[in-house]
PDB file of N, CA and C in Angstrom:
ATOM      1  N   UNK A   1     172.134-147.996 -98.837  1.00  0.00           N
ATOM      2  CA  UNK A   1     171.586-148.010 -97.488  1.00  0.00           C
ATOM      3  C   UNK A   1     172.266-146.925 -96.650  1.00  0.00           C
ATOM      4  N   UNK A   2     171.671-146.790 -95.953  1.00  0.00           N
ATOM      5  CA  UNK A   2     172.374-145.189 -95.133  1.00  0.00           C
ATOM      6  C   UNK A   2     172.694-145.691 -94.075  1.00  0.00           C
ATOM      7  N   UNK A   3     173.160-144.953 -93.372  1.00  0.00           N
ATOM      8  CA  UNK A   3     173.759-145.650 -91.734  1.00  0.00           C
ATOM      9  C   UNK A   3     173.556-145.497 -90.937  1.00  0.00           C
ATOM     10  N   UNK A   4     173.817-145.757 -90.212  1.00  0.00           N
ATOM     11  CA  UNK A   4     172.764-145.922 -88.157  1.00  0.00           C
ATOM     12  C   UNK A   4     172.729-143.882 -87.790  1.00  0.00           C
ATOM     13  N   UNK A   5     173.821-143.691 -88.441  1.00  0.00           N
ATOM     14  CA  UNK A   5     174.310-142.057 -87.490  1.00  0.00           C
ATOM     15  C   UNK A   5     173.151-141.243 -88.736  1.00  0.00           C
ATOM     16  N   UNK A   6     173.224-141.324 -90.068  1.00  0.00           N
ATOM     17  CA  UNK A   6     172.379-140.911 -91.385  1.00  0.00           C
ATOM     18  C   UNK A   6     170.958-140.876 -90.878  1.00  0.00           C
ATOM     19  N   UNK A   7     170.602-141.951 -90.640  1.00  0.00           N
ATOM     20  CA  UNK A   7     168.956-142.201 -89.996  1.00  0.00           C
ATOM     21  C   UNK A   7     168.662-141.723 -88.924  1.00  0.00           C
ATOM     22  N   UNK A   8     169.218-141.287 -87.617  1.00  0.00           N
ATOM     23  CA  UNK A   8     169.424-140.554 -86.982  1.00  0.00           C
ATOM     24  C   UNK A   8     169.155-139.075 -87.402  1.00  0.00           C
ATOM     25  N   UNK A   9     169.872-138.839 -88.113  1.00  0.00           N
ATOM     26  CA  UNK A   9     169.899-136.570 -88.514  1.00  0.00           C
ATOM     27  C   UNK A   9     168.892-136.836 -89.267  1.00  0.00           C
ATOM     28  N   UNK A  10     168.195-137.858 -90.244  1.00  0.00           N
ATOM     29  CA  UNK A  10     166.893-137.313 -91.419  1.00  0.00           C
ATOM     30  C   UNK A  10     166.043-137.516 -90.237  1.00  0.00           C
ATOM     31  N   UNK A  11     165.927-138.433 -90.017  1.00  0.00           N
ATOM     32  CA  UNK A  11     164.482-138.993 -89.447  1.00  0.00           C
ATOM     33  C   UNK A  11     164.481-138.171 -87.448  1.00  0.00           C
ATOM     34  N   UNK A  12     165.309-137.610 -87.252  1.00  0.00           N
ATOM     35  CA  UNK A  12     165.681-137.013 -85.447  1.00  0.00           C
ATOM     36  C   UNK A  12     165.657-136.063 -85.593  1.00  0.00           C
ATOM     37  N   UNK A  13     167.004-135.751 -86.335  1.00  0.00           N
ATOM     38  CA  UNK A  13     167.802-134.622 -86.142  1.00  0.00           C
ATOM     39  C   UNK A  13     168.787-134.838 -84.771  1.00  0.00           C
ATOM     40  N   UNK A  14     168.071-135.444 -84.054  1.00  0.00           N
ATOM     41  CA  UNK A  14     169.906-135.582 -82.836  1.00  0.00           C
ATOM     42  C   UNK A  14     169.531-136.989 -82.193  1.00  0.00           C
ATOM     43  N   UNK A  15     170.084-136.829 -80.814  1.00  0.00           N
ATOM     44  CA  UNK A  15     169.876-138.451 -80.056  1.00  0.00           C
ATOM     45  C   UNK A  15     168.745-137.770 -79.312  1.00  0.00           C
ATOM     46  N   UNK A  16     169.009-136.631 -78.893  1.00  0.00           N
ATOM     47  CA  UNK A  16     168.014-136.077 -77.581  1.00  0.00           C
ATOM     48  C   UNK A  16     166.923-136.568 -78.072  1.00  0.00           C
ATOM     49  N   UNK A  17     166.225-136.001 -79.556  1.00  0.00           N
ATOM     50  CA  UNK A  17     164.831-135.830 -80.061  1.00  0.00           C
ATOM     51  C   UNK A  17     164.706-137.214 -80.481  1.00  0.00           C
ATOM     52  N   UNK A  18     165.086-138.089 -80.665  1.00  0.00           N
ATOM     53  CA  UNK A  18     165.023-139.594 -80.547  1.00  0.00           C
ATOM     54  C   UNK A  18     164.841-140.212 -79.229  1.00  0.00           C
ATOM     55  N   UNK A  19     165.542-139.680 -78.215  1.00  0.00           N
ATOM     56  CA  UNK A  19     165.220-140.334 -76.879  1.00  0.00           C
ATOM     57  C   UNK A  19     163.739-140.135 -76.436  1.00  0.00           C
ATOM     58  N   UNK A  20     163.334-138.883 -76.816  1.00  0.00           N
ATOM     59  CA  UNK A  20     162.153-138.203 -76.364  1.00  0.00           C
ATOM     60  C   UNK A  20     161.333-139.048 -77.477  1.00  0.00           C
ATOM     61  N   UNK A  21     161.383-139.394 -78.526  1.00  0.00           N
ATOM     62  CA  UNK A  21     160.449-139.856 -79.214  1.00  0.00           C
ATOM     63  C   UNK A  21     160.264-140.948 -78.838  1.00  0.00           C
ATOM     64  N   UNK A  22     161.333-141.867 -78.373  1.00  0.00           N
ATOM     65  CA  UNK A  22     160.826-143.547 -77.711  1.00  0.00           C
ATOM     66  C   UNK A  22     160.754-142.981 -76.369  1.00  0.00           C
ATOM     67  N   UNK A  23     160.860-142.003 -75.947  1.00  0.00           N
ATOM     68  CA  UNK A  23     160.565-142.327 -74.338  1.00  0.00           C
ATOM     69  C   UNK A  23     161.178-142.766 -73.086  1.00  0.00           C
ATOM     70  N   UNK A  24     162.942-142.611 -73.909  1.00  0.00           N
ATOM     71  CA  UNK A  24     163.819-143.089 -73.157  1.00  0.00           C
ATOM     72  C   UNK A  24     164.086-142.000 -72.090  1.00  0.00           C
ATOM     73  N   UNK A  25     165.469-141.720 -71.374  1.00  0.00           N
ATOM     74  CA  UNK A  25     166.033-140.974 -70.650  1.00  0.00           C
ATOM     75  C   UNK A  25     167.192-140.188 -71.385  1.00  0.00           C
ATOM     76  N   UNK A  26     167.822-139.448 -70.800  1.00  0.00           N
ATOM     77  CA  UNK A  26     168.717-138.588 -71.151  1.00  0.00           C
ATOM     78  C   UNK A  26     170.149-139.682 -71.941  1.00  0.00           C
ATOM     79  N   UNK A  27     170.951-139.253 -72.925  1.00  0.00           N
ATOM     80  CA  UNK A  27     171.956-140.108 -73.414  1.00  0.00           C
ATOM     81  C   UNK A  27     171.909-141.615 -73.418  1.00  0.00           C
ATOM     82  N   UNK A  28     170.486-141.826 -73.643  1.00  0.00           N
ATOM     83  CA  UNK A  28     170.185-143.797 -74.256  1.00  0.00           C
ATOM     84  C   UNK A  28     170.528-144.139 -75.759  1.00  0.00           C
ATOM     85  N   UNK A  29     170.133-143.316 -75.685  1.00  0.00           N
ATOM     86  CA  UNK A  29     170.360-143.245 -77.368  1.00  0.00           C
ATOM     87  C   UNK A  29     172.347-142.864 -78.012  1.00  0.00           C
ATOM     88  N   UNK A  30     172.543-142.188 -77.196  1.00  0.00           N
ATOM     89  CA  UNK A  30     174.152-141.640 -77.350  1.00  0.00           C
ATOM     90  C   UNK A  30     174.748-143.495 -76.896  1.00  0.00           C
ATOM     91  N   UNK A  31     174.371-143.696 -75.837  1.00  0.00           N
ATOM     92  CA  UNK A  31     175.373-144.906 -75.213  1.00  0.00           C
ATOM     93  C   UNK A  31     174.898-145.859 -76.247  1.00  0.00           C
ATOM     94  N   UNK A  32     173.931-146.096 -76.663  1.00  0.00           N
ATOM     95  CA  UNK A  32     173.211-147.421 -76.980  1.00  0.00           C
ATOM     96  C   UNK A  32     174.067-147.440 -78.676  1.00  0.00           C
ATOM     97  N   UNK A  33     174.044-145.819 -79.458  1.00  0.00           N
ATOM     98  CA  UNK A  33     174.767-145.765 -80.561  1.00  0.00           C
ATOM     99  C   UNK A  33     176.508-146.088 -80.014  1.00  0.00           C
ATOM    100  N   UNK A  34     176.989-145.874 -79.100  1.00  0.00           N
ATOM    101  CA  UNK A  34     178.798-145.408 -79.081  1.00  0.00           C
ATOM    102  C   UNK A  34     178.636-147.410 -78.365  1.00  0.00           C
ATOM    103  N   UNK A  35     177.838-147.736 -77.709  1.00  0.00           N
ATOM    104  CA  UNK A  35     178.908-149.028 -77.348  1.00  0.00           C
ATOM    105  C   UNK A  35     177.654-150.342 -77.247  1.00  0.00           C
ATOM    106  N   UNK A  36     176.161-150.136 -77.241  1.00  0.00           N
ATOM    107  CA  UNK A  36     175.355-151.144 -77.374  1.00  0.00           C
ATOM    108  C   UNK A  36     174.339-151.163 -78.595  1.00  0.00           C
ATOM    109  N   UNK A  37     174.383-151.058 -80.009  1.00  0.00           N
ATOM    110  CA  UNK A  37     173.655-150.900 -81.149  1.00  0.00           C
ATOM    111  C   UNK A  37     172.488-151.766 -81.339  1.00  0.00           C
ATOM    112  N   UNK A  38     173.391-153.212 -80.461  1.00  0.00           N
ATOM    113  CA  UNK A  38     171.810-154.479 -80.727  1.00  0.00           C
ATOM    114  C   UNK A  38     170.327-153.737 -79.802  1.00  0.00           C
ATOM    115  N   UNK A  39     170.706-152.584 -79.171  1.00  0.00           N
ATOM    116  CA  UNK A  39     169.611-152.519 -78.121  1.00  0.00           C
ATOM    117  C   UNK A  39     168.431-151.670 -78.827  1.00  0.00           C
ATOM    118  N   UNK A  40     168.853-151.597 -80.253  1.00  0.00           N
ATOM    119  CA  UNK A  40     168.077-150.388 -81.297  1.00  0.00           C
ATOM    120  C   UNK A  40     166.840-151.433 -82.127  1.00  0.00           C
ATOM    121  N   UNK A  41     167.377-153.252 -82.071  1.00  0.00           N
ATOM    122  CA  UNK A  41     166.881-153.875 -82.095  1.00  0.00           C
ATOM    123  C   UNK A  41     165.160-153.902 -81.501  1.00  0.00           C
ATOM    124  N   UNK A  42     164.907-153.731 -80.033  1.00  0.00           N
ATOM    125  CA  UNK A  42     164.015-153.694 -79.130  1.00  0.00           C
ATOM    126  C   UNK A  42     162.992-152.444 -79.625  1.00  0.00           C
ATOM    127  N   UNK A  43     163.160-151.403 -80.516  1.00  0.00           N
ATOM    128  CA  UNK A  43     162.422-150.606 -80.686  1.00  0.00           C
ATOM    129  C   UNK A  43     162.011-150.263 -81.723  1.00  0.00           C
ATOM    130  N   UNK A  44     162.532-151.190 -83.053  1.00  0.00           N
ATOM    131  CA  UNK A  44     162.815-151.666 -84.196  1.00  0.00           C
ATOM    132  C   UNK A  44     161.196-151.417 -84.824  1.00  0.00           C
ATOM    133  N   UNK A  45     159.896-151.515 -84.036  1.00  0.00           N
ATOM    134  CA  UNK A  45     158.324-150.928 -85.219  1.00  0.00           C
ATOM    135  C   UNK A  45     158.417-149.880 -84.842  1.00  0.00           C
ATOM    136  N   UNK A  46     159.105-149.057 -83.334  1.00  0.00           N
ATOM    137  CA  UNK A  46     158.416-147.761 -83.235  1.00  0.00           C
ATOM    138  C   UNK A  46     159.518-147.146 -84.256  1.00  0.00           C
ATOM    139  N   UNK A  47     160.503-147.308 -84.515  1.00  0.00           N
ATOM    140  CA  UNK A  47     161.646-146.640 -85.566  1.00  0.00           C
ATOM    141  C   UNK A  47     160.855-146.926 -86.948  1.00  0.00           C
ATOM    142  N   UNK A  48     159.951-148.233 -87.272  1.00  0.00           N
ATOM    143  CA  UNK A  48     159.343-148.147 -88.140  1.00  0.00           C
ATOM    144  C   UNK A  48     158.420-147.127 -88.505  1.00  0.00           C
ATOM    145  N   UNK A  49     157.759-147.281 -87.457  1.00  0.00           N
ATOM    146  CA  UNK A  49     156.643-146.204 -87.584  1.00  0.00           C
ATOM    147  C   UNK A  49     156.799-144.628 -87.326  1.00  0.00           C
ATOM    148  N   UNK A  50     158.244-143.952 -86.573  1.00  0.00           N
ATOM    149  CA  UNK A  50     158.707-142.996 -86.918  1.00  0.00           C
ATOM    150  C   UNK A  50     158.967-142.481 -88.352  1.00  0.00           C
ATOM    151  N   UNK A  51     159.783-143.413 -89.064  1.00  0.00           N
ATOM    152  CA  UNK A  51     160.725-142.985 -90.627  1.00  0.00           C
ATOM    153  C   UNK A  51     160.287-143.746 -91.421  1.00  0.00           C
ATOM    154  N   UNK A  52     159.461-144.259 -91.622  1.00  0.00           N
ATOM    155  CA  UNK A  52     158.720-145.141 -92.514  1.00  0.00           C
ATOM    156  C   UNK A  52     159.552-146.321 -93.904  1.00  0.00           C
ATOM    157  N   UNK A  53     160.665-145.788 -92.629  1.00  0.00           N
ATOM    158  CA  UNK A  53     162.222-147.141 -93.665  1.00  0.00           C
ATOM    159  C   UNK A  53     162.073-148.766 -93.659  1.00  0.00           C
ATOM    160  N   UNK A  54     161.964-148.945 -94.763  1.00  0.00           N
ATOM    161  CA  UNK A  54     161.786-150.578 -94.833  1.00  0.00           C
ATOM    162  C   UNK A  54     162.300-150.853 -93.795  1.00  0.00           C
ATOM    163  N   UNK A  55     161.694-152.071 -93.205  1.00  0.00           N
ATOM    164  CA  UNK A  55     162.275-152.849 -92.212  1.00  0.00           C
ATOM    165  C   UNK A  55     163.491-153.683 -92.284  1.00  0.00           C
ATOM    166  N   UNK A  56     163.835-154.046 -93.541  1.00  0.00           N
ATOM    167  CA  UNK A  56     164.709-155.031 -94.026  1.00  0.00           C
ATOM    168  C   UNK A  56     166.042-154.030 -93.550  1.00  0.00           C
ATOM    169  N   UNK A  57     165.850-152.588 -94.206  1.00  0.00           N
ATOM    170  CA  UNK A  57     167.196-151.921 -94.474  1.00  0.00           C
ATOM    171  C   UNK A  57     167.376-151.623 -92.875  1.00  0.00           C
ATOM    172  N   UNK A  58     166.219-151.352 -91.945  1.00  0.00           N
ATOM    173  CA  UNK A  58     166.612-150.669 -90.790  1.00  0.00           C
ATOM    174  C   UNK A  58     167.534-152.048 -89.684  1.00  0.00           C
ATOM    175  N   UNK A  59     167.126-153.218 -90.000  1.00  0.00           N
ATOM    176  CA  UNK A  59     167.873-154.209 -89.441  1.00  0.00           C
ATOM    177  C   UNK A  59     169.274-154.338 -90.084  1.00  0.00           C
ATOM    178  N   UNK A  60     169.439-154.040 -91.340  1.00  0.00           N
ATOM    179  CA  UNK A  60     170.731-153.704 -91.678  1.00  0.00           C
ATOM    180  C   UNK A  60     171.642-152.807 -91.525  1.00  0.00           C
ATOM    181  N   UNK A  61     171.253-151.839 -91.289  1.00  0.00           N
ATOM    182  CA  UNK A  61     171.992-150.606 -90.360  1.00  0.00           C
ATOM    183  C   UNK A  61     172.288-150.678 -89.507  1.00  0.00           C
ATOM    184  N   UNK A  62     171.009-151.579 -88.495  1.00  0.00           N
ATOM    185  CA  UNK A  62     171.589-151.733 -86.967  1.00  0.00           C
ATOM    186  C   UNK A  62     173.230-152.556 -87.113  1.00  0.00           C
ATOM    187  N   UNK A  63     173.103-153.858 -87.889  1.00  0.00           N
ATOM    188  CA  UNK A  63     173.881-154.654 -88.167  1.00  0.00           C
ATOM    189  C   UNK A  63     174.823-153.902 -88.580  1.00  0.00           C
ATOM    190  N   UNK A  64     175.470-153.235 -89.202  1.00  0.00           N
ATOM    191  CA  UNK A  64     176.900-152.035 -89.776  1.00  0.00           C
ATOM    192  C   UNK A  64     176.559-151.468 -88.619  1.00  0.00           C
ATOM    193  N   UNK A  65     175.980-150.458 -87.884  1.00  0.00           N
ATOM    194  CA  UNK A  65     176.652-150.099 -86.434  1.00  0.00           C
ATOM    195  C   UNK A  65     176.866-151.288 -85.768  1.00  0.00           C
ATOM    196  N   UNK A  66     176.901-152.274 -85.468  1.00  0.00           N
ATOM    197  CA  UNK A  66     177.233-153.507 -84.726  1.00  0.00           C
ATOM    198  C   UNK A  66     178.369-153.802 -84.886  1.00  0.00           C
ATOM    199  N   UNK A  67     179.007-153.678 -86.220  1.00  0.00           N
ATOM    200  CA  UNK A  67     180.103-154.258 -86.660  1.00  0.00           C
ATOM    201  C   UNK A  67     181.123-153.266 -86.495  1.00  0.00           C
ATOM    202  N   UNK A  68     180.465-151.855 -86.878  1.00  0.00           N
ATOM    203  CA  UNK A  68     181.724-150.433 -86.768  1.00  0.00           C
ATOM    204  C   UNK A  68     181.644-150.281 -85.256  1.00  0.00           C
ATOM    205  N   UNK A  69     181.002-150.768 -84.340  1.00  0.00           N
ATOM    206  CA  UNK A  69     181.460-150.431 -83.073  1.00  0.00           C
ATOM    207  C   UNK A  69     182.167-151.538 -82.609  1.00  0.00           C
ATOM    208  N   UNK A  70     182.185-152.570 -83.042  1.00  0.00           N
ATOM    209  CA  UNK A  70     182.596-153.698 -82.569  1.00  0.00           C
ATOM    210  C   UNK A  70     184.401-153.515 -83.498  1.00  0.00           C
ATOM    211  N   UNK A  71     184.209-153.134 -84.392  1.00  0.00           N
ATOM    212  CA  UNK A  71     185.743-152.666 -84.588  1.00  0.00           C
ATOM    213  C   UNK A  71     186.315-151.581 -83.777  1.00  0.00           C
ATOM    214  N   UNK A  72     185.744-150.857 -83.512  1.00  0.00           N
ATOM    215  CA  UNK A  72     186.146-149.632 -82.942  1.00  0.00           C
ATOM    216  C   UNK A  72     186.831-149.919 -81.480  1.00  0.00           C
ATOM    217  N   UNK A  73     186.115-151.196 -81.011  1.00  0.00           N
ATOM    218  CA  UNK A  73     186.499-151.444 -79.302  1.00  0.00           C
ATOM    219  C   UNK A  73     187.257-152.398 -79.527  1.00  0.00           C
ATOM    220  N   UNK A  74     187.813-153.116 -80.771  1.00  0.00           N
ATOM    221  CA  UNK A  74     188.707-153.792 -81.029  1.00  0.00           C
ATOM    222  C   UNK A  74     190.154-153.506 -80.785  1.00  0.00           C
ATOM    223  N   UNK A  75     190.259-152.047 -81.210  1.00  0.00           N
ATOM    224  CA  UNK A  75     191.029-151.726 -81.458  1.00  0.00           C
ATOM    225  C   UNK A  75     191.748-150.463 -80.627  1.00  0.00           C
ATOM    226  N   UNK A  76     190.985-150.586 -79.418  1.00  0.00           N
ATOM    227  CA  UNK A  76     191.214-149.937 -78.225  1.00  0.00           C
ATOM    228  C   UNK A  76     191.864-150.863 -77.133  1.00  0.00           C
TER     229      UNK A  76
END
């Protein structure tokens, strides 16, 4: 399975061209990866229907960024 930042560069290439593809604003995608990951949850068919990644694996990725950020602020 590849990882939240992996799926990002194949299927983007950055956060910008991901923000622009859901329609967000400037650095949603940067904050939502560095300190809120469940919020990747909420957009979870249009990411489907961007990268055409099983659904199973893309809820599992979210879940490992959940956990590596949730260590990360652990330990700050």
């Amino acid at each position: 399975m590849k990882s939240m930042g992996a799926f990002i560069k194949i299927h983007f290439k950055t956060h910008e061209r991901l923000n622009d593809a859901l329609g967000l604003s400037k650095n949603t995608i940067n904050r939502w990866y560095n300190s809120n990951p469940k919020k990747f949850y909420m957009y979870l068919p249009e990411l489907h229907k961007f990268s055409n990644e099983p659904m199973d694996d893309m809820i599992e990725m979210i879940k490992q960024r959940c956990d590596d950020v949730e260590a990360i602020q652990d330990k700050c």
